[in-house]
C-alpha atoms as a PDB file:
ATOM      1  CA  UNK A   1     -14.077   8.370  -9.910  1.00  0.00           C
ATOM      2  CA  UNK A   2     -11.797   9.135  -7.217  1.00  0.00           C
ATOM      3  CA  UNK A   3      -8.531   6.766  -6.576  1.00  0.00           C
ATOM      4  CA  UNK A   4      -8.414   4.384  -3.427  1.00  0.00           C
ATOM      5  CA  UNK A   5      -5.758   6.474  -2.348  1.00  0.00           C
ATOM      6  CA  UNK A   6      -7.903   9.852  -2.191  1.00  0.00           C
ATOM      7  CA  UNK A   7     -10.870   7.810  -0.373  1.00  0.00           C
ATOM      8  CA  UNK A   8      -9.014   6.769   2.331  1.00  0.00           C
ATOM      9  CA  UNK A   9      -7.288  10.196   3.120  1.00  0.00           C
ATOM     10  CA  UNK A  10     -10.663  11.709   2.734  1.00  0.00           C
ATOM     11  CA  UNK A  11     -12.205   8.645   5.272  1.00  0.00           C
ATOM     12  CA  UNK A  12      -8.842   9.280   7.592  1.00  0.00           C
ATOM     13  CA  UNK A  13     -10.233  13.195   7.808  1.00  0.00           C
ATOM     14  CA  UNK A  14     -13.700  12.214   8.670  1.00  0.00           C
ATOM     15  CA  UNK A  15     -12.649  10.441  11.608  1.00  0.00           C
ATOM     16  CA  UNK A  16     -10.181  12.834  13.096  1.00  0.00           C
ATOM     17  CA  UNK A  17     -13.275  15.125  12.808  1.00  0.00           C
ATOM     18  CA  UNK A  18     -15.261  12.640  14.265  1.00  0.00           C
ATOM     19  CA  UNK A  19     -12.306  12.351  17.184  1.00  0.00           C
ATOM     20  CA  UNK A  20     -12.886  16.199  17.609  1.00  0.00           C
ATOM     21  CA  UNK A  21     -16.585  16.214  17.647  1.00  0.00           C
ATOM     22  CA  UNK A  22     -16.482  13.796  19.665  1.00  0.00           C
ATOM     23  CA  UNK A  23     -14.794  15.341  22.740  1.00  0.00           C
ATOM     24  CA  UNK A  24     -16.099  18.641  22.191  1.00  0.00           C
ATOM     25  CA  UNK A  25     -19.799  16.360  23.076  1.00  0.00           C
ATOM     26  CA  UNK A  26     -18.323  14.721  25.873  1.00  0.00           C
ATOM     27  CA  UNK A  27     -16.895  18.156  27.640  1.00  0.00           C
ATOM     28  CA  UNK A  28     -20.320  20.041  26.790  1.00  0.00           C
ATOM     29  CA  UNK A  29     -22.467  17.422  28.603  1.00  0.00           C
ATOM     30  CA  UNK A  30     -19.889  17.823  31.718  1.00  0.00           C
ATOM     31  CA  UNK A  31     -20.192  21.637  31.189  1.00  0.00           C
ATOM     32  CA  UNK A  32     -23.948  21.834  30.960  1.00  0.00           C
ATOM     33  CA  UNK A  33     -24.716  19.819  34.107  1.00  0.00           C
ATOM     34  CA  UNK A  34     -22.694  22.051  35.936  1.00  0.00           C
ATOM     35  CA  UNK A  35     -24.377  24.970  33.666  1.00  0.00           C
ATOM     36  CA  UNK A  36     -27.950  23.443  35.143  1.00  0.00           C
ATOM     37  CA  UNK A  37     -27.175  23.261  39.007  1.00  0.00           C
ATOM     38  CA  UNK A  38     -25.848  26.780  39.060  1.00  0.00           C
ATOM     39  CA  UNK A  39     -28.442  28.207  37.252  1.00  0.00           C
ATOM     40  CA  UNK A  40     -30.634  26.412  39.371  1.00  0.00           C
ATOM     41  CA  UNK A  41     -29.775  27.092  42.149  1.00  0.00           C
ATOM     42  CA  UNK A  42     -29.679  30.923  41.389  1.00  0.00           C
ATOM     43  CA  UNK A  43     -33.364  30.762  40.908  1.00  0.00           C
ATOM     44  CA  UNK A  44     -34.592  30.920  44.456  1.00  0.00           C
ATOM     45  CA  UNK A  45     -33.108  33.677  45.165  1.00  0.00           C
ATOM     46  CA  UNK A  46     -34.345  35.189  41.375  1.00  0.00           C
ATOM     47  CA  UNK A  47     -38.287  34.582  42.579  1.00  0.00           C
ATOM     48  CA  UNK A  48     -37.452  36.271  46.673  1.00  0.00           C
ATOM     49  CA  UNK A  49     -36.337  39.286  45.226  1.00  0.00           C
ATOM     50  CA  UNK A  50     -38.859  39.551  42.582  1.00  0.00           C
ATOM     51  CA  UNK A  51     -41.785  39.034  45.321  1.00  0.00           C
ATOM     52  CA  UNK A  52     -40.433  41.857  47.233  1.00  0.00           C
ATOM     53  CA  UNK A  53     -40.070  44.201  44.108  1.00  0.00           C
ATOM     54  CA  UNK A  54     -43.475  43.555  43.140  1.00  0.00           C
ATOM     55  CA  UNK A  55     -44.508  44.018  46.858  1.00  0.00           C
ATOM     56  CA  UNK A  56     -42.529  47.195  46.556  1.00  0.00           C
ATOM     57  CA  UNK A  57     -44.319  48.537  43.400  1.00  0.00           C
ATOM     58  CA  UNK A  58     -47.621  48.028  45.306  1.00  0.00           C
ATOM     59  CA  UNK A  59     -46.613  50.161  47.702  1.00  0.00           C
ATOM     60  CA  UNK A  60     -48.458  52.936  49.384  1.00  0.00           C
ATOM     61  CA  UNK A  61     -44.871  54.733  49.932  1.00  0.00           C
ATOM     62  CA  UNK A  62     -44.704  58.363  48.807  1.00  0.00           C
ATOM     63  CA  UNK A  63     -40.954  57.416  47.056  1.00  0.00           C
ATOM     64  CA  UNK A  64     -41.355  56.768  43.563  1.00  0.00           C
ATOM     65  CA  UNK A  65     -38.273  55.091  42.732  1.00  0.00           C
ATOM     66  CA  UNK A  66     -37.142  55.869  38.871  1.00  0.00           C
ATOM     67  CA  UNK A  67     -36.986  52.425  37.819  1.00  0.00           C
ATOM     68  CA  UNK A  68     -40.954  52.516  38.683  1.00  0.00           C
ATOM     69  CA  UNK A  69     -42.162  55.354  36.950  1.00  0.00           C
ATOM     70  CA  UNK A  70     -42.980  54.814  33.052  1.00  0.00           C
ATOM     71  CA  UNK A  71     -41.975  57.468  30.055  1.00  0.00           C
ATOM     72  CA  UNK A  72     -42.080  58.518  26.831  1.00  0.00           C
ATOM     73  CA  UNK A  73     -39.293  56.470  24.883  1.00  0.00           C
ATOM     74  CA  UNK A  74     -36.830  58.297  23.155  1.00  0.00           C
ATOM     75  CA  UNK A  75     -34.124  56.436  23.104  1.00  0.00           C
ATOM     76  CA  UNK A  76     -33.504  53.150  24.786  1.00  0.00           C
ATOM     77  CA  UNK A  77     -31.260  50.512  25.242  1.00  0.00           C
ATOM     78  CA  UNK A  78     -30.100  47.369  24.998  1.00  0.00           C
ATOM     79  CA  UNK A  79     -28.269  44.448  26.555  1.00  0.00           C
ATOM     80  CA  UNK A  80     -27.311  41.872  24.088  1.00  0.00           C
ATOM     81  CA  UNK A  81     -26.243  38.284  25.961  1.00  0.00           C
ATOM     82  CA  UNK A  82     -24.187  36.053  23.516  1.00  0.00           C
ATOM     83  CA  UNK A  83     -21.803  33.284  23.619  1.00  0.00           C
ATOM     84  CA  UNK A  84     -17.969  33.997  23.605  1.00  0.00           C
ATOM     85  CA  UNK A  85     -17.680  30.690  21.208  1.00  0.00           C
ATOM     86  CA  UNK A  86     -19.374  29.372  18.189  1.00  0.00           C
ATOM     87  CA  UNK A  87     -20.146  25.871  17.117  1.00  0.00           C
ATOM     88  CA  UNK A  88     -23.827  25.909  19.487  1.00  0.00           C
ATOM     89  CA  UNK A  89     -25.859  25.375  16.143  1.00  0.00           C
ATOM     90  CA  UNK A  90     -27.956  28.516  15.675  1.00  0.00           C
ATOM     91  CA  UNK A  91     -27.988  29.475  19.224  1.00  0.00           C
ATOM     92  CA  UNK A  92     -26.893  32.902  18.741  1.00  0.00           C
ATOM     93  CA  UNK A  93     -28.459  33.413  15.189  1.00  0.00           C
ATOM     94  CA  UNK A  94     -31.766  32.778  16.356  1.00  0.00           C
ATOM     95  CA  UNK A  95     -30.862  35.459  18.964  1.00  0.00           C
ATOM     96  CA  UNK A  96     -29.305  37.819  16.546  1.00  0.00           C
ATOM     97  CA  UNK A  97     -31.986  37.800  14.121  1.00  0.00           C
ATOM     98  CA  UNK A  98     -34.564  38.525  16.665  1.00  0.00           C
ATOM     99  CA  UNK A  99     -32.321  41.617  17.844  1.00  0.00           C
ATOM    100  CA  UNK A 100     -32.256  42.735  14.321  1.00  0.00           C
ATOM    101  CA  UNK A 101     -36.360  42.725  14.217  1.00  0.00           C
ATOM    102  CA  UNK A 102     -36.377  44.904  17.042  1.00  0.00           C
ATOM    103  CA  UNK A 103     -33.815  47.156  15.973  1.00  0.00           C
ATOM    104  CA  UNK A 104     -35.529  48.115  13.064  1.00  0.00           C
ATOM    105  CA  UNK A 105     -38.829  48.483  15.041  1.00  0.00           C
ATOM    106  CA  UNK A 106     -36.633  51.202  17.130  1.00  0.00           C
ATOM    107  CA  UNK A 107     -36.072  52.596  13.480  1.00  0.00           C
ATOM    108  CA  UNK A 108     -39.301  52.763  12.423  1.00  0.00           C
ATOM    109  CA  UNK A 109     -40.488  54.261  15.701  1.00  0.00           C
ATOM    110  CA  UNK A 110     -37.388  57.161  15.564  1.00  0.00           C
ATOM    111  CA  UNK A 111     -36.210  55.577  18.799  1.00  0.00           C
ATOM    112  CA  UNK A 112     -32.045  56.277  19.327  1.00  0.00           C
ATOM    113  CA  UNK A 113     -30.600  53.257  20.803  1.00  0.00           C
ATOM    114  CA  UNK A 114     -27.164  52.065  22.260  1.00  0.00           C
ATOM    115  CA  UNK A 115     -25.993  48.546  23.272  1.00  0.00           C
ATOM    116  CA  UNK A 116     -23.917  47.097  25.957  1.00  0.00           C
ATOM    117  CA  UNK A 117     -22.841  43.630  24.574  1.00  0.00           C
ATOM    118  CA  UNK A 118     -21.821  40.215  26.895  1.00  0.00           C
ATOM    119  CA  UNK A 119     -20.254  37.983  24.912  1.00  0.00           C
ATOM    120  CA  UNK A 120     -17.991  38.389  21.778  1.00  0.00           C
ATOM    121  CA  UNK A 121     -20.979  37.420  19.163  1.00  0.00           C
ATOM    122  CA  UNK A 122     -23.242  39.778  20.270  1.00  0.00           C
ATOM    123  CA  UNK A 123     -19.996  41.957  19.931  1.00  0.00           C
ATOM    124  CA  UNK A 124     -18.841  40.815  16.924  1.00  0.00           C
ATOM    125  CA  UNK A 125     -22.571  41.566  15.245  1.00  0.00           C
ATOM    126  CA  UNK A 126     -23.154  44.667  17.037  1.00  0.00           C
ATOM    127  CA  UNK A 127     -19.565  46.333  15.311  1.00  0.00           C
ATOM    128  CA  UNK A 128     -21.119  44.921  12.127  1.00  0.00           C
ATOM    129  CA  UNK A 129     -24.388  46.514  11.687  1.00  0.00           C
ATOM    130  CA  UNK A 130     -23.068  49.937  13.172  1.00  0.00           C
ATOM    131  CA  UNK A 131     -24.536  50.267  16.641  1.00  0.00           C
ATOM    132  CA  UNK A 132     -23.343  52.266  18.948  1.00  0.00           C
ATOM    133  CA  UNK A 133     -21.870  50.106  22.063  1.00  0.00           C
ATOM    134  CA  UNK A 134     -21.091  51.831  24.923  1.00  0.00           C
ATOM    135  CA  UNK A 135     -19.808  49.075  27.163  1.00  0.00           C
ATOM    136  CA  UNK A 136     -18.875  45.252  26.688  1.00  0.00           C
ATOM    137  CA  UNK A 137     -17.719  42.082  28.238  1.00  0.00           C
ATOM    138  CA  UNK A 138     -16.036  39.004  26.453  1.00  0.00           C
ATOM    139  CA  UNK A 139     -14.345  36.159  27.917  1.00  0.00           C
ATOM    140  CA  UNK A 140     -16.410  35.137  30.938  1.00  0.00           C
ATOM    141  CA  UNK A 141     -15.290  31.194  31.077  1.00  0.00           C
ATOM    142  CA  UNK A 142     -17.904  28.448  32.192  1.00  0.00           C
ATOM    143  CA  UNK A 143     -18.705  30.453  35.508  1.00  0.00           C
ATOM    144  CA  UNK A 144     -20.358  34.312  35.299  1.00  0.00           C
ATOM    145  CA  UNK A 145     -19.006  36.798  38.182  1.00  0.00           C
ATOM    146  CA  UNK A 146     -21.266  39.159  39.324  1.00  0.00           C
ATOM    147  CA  UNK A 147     -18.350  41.640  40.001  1.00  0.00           C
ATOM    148  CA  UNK A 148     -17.596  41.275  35.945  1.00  0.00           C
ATOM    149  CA  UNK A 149     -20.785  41.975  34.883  1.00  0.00           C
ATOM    150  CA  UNK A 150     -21.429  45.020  36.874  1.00  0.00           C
ATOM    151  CA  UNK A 151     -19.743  47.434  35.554  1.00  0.00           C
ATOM    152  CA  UNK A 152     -20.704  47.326  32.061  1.00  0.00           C
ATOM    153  CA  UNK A 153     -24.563  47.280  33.016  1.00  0.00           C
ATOM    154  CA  UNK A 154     -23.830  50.353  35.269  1.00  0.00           C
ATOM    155  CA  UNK A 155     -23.193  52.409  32.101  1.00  0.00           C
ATOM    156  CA  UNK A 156     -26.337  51.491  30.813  1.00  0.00           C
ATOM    157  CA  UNK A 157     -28.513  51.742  34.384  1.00  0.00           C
ATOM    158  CA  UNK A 158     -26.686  55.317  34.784  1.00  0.00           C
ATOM    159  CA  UNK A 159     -27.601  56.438  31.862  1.00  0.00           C
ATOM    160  CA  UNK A 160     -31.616  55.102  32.403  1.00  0.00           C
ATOM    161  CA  UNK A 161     -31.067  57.682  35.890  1.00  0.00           C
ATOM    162  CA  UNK A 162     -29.754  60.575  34.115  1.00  0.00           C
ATOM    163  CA  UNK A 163     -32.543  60.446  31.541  1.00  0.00           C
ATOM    164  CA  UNK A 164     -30.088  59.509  28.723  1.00  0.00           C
ATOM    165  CA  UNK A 165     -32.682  56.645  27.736  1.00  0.00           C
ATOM    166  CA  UNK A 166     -35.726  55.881  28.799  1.00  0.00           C
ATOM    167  CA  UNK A 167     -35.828  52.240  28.899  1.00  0.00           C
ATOM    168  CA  UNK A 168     -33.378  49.294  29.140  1.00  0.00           C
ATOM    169  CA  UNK A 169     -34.238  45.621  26.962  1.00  0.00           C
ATOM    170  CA  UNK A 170     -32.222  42.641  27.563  1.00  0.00           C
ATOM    171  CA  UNK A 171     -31.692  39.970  25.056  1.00  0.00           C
ATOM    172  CA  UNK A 172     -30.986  36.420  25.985  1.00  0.00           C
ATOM    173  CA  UNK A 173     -31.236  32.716  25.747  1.00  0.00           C
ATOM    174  CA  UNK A 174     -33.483  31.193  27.768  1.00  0.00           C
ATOM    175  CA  UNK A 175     -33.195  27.578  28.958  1.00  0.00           C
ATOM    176  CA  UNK A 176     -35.804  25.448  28.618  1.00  0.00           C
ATOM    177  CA  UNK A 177     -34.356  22.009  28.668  1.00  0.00           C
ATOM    178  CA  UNK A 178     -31.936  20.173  26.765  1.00  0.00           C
ATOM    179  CA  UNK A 179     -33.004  20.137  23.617  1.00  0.00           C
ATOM    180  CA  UNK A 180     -34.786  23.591  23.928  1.00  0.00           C
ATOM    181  CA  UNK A 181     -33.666  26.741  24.107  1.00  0.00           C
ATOM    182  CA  UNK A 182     -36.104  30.227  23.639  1.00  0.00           C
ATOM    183  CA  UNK A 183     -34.587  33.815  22.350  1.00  0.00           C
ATOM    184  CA  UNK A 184     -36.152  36.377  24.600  1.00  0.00           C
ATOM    185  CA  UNK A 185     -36.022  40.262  23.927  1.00  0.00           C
ATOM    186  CA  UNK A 186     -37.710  41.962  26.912  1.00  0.00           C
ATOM    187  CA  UNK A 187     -38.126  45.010  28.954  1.00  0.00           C
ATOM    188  CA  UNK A 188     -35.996  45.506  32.107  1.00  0.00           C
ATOM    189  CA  UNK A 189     -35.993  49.250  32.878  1.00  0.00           C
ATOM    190  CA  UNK A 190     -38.960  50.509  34.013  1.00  0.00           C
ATOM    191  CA  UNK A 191     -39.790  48.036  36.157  1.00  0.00           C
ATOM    192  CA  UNK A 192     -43.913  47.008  34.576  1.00  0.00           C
ATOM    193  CA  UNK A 193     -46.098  45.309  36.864  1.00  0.00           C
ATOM    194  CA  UNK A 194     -46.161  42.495  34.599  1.00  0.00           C
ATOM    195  CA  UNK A 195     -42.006  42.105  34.542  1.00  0.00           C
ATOM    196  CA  UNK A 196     -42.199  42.429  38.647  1.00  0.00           C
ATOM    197  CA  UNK A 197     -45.556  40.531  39.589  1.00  0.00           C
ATOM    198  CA  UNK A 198     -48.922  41.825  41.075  1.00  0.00           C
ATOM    199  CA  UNK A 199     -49.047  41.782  44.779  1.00  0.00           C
ATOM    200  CA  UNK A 200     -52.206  40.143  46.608  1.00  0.00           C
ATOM    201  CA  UNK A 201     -52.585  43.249  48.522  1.00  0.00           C
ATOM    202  CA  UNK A 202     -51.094  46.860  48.661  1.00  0.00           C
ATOM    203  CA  UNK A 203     -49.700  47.420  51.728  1.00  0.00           C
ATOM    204  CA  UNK A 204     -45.905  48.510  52.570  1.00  0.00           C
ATOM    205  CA  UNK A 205     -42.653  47.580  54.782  1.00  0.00           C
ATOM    206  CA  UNK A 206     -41.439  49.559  57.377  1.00  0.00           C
ATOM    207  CA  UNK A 207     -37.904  51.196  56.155  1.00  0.00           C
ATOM    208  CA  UNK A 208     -34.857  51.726  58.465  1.00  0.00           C
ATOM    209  CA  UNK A 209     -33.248  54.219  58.102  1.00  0.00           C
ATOM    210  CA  UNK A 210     -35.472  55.400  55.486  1.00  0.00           C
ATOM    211  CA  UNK A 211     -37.679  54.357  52.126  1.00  0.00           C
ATOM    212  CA  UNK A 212     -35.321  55.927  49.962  1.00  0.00           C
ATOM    213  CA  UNK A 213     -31.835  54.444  51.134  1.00  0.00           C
ATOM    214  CA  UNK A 214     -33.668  50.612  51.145  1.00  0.00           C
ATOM    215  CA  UNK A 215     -35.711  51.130  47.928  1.00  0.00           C
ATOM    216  CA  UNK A 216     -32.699  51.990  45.917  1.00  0.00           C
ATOM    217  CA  UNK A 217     -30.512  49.420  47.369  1.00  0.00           C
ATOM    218  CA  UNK A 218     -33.029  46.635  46.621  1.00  0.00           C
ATOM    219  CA  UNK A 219     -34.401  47.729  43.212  1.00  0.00           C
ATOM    220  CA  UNK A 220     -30.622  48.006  42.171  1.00  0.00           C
ATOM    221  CA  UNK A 221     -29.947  44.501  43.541  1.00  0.00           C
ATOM    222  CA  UNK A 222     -33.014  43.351  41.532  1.00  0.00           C
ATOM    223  CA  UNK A 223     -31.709  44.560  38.035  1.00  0.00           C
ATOM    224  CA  UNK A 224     -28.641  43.356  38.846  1.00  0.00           C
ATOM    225  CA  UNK A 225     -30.180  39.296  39.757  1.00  0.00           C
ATOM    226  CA  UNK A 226     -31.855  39.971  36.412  1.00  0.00           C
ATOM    227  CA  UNK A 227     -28.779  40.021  34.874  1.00  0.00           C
ATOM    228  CA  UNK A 228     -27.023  37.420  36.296  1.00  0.00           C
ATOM    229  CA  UNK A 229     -29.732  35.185  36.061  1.00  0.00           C
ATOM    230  CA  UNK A 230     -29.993  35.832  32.382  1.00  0.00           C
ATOM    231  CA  UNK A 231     -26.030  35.500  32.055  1.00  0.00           C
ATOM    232  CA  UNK A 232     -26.857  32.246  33.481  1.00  0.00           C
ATOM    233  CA  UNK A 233     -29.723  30.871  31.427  1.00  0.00           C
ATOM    234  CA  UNK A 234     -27.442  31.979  28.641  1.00  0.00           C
ATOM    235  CA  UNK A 235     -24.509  30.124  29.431  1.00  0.00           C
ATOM    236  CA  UNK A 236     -27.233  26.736  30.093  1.00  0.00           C
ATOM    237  CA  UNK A 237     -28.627  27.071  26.774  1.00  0.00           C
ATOM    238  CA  UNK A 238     -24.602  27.917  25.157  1.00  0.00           C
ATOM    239  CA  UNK A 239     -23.537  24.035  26.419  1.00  0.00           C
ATOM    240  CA  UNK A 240     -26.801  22.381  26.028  1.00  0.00           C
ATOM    241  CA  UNK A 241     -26.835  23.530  22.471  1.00  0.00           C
ATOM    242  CA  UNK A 242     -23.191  22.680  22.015  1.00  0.00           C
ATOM    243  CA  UNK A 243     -23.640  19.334  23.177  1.00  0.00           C
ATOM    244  CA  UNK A 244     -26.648  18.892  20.994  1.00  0.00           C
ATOM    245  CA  UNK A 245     -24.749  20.311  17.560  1.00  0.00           C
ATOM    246  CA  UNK A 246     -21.301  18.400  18.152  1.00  0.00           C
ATOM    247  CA  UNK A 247     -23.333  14.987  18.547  1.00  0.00           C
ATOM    248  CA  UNK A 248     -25.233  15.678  15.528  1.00  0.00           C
ATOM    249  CA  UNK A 249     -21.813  16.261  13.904  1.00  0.00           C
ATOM    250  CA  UNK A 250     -20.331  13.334  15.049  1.00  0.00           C
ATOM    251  CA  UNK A 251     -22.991  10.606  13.806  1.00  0.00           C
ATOM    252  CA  UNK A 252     -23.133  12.489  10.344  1.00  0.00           C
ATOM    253  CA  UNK A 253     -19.509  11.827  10.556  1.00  0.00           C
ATOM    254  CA  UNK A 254     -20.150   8.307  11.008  1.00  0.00           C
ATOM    255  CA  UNK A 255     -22.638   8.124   8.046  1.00  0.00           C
ATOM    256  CA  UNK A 256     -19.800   9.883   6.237  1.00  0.00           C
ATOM    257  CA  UNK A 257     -17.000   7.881   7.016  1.00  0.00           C
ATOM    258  CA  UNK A 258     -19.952   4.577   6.016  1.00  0.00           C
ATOM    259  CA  UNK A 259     -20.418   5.782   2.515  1.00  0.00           C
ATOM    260  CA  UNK A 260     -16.919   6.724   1.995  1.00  0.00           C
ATOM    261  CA  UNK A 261     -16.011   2.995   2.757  1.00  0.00           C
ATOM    262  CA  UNK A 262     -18.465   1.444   0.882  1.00  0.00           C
ATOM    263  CA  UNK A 263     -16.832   3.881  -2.438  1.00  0.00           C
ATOM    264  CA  UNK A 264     -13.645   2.627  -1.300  1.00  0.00           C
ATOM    265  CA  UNK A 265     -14.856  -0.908  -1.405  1.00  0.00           C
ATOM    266  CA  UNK A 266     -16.451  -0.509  -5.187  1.00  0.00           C
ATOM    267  CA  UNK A 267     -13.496   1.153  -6.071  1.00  0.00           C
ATOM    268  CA  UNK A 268     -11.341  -1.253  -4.938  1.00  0.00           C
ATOM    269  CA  UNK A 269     -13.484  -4.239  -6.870  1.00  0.00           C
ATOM    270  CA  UNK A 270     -13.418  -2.268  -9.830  1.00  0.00           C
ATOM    271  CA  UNK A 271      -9.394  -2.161 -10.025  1.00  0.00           C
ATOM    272  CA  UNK A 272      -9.337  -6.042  -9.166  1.00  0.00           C
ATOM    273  CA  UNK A 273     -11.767  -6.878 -11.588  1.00  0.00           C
ATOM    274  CA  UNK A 274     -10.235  -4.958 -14.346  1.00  0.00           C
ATOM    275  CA  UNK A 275      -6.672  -5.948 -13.471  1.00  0.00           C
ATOM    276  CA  UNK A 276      -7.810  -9.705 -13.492  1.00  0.00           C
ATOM    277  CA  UNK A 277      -9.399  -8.913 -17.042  1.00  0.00           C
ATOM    278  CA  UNK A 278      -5.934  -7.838 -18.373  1.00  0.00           C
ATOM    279  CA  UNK A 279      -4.526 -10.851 -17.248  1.00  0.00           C
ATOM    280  CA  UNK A 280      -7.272 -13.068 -18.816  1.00  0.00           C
ATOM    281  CA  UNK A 281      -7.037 -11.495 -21.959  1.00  0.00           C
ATOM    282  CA  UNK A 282      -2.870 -11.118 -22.028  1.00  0.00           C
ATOM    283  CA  UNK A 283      -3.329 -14.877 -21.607  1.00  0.00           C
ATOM    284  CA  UNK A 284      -6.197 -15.371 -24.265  1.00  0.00           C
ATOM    285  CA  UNK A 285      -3.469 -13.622 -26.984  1.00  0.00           C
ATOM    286  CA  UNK A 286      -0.395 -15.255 -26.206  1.00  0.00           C
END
């Protein structure tokens, strides 16, 4: 059995773990609020562009834009969303090991595939298993730029124009409340009539100064809400999964530290109880 000495250093570590723990829980929950509103409030303007894309697939225009127009898959690609920081539970596991099924489904169908990775687990994994990453971005703090995540992407969308690949996943975690959180591995490029939405009728916009020039524009600044909103949802689910995992840590830290006192207190009867039965029997021989 361990000394008194060694049970109270070890109960002394479980609360300064506890301390940690502790805070980290507190500056999650202010984190993920924040997290929340600006992911909310990002989704209006998500679901208005999306109407008009799937207004514009609908449309009797003679432009095909390439984004629109399904092909054989070759070779694809892949944008991996990931936290920067660890300790969210099995946030990004979850993630990672549904990346990994469809990477070997890519295999198995003789599909080339490279990966543009946001976040340094996604990274981190990516470097790991081999993969070929073209682009990445790490370090993004609490609030996602646009302007940050653009370039990276643009690799990937340039390549989907110059017939490089022929079709662009994303990979992400989406919020659905606190204590939820869903891995999602879907198709962004070409644009399906299921990702975009079914319009109620077909009819078409007229285009100044031309279909072309406004198509592009929009259908560009549709991928690139995609992304952001994902980025978003992401960064949601990093915090509320944080918060969840460092409070679970901290009251198993507090059953810890309980049965580490009540050892201590044994402990400490059992050295009082055989010091008095020295003393009794010192005093029974003389």
């Amino acid at each position: 059995m361990a000394s008194g000495k060694e049970i109270r250093n070890k109960i002394k570590s479980v609360e300064n773990t506890r301390k940690i723990t502790k805070a980290m829980e507190m500056v999650a929950a202010s984190k993920m609020r924040k997290a929340q509103n600006r992911m909310r409030a990002a989704r209006p303007y998500g679901e208005k562009i999306r109407r008009v894309a799937a207004n514009l697939s609908h449309a009797l225009t003679e432009y095909k834009h390439p984004f629109l127009v399904n092909r054989d898959q070759a070779s694809v690609g892949v944008i991996l969303i990931t936290s920067d920081k660890g300790l969210c539970g099995g946030l990004n596991s979850n993630l990672l090991r549904l990346a990994v099924v469809k990477m070997k489904e890519f295999d198995a169908q003789g599909k080339k595939f490279q990966a543009t990775c946001i976040g340094n687990k996604g990274l981190g994994f990516m470097q790991r298993v081999g993969a070929k990453v073209i682009s990445h971005v790490t370090a993004l703090g609490d609030t996602p730029h646009l302007e940050k995540l653009i370039g990276p992407v643009k690799l990937q969308l340039d390549a989907y124009m110059k017939g490089e690949i022929d079709a662009l996943y994303i990979g992400y975690n989406r919020f659905i409340n606190t204590m939820k959180q869903e891995p999602v591995f879907e198709q962004l490029l070409p644009l399906s009539g299921d990702a975009v939405g079914s319009a109620k009728t077909k009819w078409d916009y007229i285009y100044e100064p031309d279909a072309k020039a406004v198509i592009d524009d929009l259908l560009l600044r549709y991928v690139e809400a995609l992304i952001y909103q994902a980025v978003a949802e992401n960064i949601a689910s990093e915090q509320s999964a944080r918060m969840v995992a460092m409070k679970s840590a901290s009251d198993n830290a507090k059953t810890v530290i309980g049965e580490l006192k009540l050892v201590y207190n044994k402990t400490r009867q059992a050295a009082i109880t055989k010091e008095l039965s020295e003393i009794v029997s010192g005093a029974a021989a003389v």
